[in-house]
Protein backbone atom coordinates (compact mmCIF):
# COMPACT_ATOMS: atom_id res chain seq x y z
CA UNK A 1 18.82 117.68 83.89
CA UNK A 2 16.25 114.90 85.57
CA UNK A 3 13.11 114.96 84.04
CA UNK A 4 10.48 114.91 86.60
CA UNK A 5 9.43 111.52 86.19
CA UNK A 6 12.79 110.30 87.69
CA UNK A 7 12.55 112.84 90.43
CA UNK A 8 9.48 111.39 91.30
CA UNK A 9 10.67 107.77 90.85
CA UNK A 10 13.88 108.78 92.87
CA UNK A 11 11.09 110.26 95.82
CA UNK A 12 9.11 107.02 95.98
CA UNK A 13 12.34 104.66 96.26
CA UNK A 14 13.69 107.39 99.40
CA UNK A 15 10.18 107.01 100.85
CA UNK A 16 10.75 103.48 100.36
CA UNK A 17 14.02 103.12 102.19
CA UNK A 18 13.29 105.76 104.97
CA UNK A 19 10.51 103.55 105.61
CA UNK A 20 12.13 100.06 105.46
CA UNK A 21 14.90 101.67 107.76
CA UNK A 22 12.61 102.97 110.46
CA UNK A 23 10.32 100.10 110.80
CA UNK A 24 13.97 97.66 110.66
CA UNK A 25 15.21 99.71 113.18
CA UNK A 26 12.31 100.51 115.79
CA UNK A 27 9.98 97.29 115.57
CA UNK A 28 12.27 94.57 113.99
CA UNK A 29 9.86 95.05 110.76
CA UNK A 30 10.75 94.14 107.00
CA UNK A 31 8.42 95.73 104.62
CA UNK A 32 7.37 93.65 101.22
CA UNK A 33 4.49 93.86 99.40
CA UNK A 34 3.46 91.01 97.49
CA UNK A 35 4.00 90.79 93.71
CA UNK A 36 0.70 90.71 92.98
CA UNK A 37 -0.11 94.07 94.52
CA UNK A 38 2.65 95.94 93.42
CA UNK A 39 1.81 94.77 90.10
CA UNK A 40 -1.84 96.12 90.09
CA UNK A 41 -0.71 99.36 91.87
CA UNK A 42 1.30 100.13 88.92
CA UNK A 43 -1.82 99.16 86.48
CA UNK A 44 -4.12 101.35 88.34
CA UNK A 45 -1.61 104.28 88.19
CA UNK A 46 -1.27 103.76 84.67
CA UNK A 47 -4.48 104.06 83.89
CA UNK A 48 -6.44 107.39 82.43
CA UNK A 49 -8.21 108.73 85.10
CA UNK A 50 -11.63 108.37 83.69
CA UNK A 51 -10.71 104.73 83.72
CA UNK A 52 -9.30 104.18 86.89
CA UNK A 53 -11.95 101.90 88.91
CA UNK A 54 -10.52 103.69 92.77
CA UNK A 55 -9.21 106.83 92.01
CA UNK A 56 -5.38 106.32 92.74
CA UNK A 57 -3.86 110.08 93.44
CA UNK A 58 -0.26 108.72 93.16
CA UNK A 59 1.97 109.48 90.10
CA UNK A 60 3.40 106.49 87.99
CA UNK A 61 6.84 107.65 89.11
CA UNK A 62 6.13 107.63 92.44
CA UNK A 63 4.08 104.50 92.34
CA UNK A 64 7.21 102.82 90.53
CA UNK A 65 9.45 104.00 92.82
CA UNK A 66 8.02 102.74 96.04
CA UNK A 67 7.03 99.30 94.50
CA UNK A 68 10.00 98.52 92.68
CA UNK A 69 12.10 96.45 95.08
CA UNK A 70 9.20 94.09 94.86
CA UNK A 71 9.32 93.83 91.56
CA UNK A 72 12.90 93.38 91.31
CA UNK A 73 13.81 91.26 94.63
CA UNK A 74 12.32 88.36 95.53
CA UNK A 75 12.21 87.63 99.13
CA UNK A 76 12.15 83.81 100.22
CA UNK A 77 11.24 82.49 104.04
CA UNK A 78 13.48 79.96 104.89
C-alpha cells in the first residue's frame, strides 16, 4: 500500500503535468519556477504551523510534488 504522503506527492506532480500540458498546448507556455522559490515553498511547508511566517495550507507532499521538476531539471535559455 502507498502511504499517503506519496499519494499526495503523486497528486502534486499530476497537477504539475496537467498543468504544463495545458498551458504547452493552448498558449505556447512552459511553466518553471525558479529554484529559489521552489526551495522556500518547501521550507515554509515544512515548517510547524505556529512557525510558519504566511500560513501555507499545502501539504509537504503536495508541495514536493508540484515543485520537484524544478528542483531536479534545470532549464537553460539558449
Amino acid at each position: 500500500m502507498f502511504t499517503p504522503f506519496l499519494l499526495l506527492m503523486a497528486a502534486g506532480v499530476g497537477f504539475r503535468l496537467t498543468l504544463s500540458w495545458i498551458l504547452r498546448k493552448r498558449f505556447g507556455l512552459d511553466l518553471a519556477i525558479p529554484q529559489a522559490l521552489a526551495g522556500a515553498l518547501l521550507v515554509l511547508a515544512c515548517l510547524p504551523s505556529w512557525l510558519q511566517p504566511i500560513p501555507l495550507p499545502i501539504p509537504l507532499g503536495v508541495a514536493l510534488g508540484v515543485v520537484l521538476p524544478d528542483l531536479l531539471l534545470t532549464r537553460r535559455g539558449l
